[in-house]
Protein backbone atom coordinates (compact mmCIF):
# COMPACT_ATOMS: atom_id res chain seq x y z
CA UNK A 1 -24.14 -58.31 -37.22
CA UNK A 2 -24.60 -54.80 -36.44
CA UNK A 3 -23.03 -52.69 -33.70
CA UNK A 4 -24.68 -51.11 -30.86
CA UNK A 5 -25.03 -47.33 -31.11
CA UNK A 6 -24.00 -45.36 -28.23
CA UNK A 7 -24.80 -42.20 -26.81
CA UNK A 8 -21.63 -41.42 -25.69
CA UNK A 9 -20.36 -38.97 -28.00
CA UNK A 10 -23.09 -36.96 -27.87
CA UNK A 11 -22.81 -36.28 -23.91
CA UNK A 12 -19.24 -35.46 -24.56
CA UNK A 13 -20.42 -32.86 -27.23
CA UNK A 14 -23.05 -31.73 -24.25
CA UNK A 15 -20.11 -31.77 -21.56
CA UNK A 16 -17.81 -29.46 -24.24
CA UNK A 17 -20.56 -26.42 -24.77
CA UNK A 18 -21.23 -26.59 -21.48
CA UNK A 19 -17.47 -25.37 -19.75
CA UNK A 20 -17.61 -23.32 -23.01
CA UNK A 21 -20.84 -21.33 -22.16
CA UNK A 22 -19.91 -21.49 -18.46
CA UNK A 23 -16.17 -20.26 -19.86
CA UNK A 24 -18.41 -16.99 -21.42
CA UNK A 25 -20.59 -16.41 -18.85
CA UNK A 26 -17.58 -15.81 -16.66
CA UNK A 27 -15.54 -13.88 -19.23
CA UNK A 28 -19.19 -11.67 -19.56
CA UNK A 29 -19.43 -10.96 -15.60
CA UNK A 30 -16.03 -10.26 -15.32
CA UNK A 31 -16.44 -7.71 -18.04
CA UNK A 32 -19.63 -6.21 -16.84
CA UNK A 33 -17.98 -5.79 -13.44
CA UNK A 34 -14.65 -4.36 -14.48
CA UNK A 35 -17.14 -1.47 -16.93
CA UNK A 36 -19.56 -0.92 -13.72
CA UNK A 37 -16.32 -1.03 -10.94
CA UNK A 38 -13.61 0.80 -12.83
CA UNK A 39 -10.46 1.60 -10.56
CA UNK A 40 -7.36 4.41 -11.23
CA UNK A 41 -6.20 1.49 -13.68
CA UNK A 42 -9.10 2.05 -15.82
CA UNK A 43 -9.76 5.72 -15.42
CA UNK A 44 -9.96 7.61 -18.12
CA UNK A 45 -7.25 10.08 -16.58
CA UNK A 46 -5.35 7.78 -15.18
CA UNK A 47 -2.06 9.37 -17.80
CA UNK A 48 -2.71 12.60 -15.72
CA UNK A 49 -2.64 10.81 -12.50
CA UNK A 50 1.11 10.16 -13.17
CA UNK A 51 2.25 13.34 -14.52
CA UNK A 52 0.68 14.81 -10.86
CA UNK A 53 2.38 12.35 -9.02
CA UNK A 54 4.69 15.11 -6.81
CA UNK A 55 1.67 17.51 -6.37
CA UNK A 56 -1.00 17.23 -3.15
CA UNK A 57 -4.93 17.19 -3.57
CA UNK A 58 -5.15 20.72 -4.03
CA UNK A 59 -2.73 20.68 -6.70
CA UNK A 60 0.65 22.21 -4.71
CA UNK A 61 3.69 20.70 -4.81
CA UNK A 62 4.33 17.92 -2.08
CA UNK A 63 7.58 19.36 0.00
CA UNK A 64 7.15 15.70 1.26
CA UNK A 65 9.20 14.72 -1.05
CA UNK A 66 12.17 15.94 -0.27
CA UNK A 67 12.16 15.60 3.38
CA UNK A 68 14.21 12.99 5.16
CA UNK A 69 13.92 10.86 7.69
CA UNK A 70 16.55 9.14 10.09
CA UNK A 71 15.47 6.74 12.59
CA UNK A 72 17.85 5.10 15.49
CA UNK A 73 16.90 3.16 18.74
CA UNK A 74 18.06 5.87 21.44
CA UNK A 75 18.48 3.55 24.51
CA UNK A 76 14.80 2.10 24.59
CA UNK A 77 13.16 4.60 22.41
CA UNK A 78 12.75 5.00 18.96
CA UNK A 79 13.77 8.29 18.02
CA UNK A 80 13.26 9.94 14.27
CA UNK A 81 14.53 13.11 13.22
CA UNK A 82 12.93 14.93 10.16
CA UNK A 83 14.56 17.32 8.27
CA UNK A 84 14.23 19.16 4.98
CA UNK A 85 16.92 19.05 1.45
CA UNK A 86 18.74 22.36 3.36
CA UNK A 87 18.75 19.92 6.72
CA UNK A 88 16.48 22.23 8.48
CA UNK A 89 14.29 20.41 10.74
CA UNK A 90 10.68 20.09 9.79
CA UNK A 91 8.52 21.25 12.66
CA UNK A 92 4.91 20.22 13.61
CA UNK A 93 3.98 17.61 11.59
CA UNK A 94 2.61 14.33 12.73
CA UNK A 95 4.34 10.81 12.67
CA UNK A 96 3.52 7.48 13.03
CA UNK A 97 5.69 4.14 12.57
CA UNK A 98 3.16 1.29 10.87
CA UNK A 99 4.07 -2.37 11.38
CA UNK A 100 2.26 -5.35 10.45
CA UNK A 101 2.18 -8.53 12.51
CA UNK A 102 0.11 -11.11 10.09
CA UNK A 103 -2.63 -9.71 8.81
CA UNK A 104 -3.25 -6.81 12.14
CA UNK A 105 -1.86 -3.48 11.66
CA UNK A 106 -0.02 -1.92 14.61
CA UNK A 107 0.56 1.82 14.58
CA UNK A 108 2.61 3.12 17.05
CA UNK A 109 2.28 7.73 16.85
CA UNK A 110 5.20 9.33 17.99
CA UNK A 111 5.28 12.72 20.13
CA UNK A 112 7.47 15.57 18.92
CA UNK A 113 10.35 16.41 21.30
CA UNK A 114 11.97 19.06 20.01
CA UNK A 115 12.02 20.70 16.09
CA UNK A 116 11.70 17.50 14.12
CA UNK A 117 12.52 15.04 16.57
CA UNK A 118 10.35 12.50 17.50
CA UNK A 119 9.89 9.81 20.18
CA UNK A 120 8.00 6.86 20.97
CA UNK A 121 8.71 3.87 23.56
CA UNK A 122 10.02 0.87 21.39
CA UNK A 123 7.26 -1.14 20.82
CA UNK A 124 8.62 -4.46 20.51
CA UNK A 125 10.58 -5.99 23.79
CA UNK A 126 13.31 -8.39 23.32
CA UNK A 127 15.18 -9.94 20.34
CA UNK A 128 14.18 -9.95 16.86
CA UNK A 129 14.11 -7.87 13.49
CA UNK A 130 10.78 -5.16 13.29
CA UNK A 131 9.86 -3.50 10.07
CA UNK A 132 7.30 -1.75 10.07
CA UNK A 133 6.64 2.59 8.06
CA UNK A 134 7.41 5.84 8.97
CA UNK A 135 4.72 7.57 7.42
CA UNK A 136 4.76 12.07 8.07
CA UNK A 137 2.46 14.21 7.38
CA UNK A 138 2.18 17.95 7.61
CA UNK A 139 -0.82 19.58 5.88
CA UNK A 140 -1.11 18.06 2.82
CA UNK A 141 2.00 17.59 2.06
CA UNK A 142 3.38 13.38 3.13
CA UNK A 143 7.09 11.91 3.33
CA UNK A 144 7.12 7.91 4.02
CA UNK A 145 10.11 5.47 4.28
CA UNK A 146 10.36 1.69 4.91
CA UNK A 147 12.61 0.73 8.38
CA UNK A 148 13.58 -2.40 9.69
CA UNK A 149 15.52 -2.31 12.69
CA UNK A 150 17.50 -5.21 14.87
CA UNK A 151 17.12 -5.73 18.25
């Protein structure tokens, strides 16, 4: 008596090179994209891009960082005073505090009071914890610090 012959194995075989050229194909786009894309990961002077870190666009040192920021809720306003390493206040730049609520981004710009103090209305009424970015700039150079205040 003689057993049937199945084609089973042979679909399995099929099944097998199939995720494997489908495995390829993937592995191939995702190269060809990553070669055609590139990002500051991949570029070629992306070693430089670290050793620049402190300096602006045009290649000047970024006083940025070493200016400091203090923020405190002054009765129902958020104030933030900027000063410089020597405690000097740093005059005329621009500020904004950046919060995210879910995926929107709220941006609240704060108006310059006096040298280096800045003012906004609290943007968030009634209890709670905000956290949000005080990001300043001043020609090129940018200071930023993470906040969360309680309410």
């Amino acid at each position: 008596m003689e057993k049937p012959v199945t084609q089973l194995p042979c679909r399995w075989q099929f099944l097998i090179l199939l995720l494997l050229a489908i495995f390829l194909l993937g592995m191939g786009t995702s190269m060809f994209i990553s070669f055609e894309k590139g990002s500051k990961v991949t570029d070629a002077d992306y070693y430089q891009h670290g050793l620049n870190y402190a300096k602006s666009k045009t290649g000047a040192y970024n006083a940025g960082l070493d200016w400091v920021m203090s923020a405190t809720l002054a009765g129902s306003d958020l104030q933030v005073r900027v000063h410089d390493e020597k405690g000097a206040p740093v005059r005329g730049g621009k500020l904004l505090f950046q919060t995210r609520n879910g995926n929107e981004k709220e941006v609240l710009p704060l108006t310059e009071t006096s040298p280096g103090v800045f003012v906004a209305p609290w943007p968030v009424s009634g209890q709670g914890e905000l956290r949000g970015e005080l990001l300043f700039t001043k020609g090129e150079s940018v200071a930023s610090q993470k906040v969360v205040f309680f309410n």
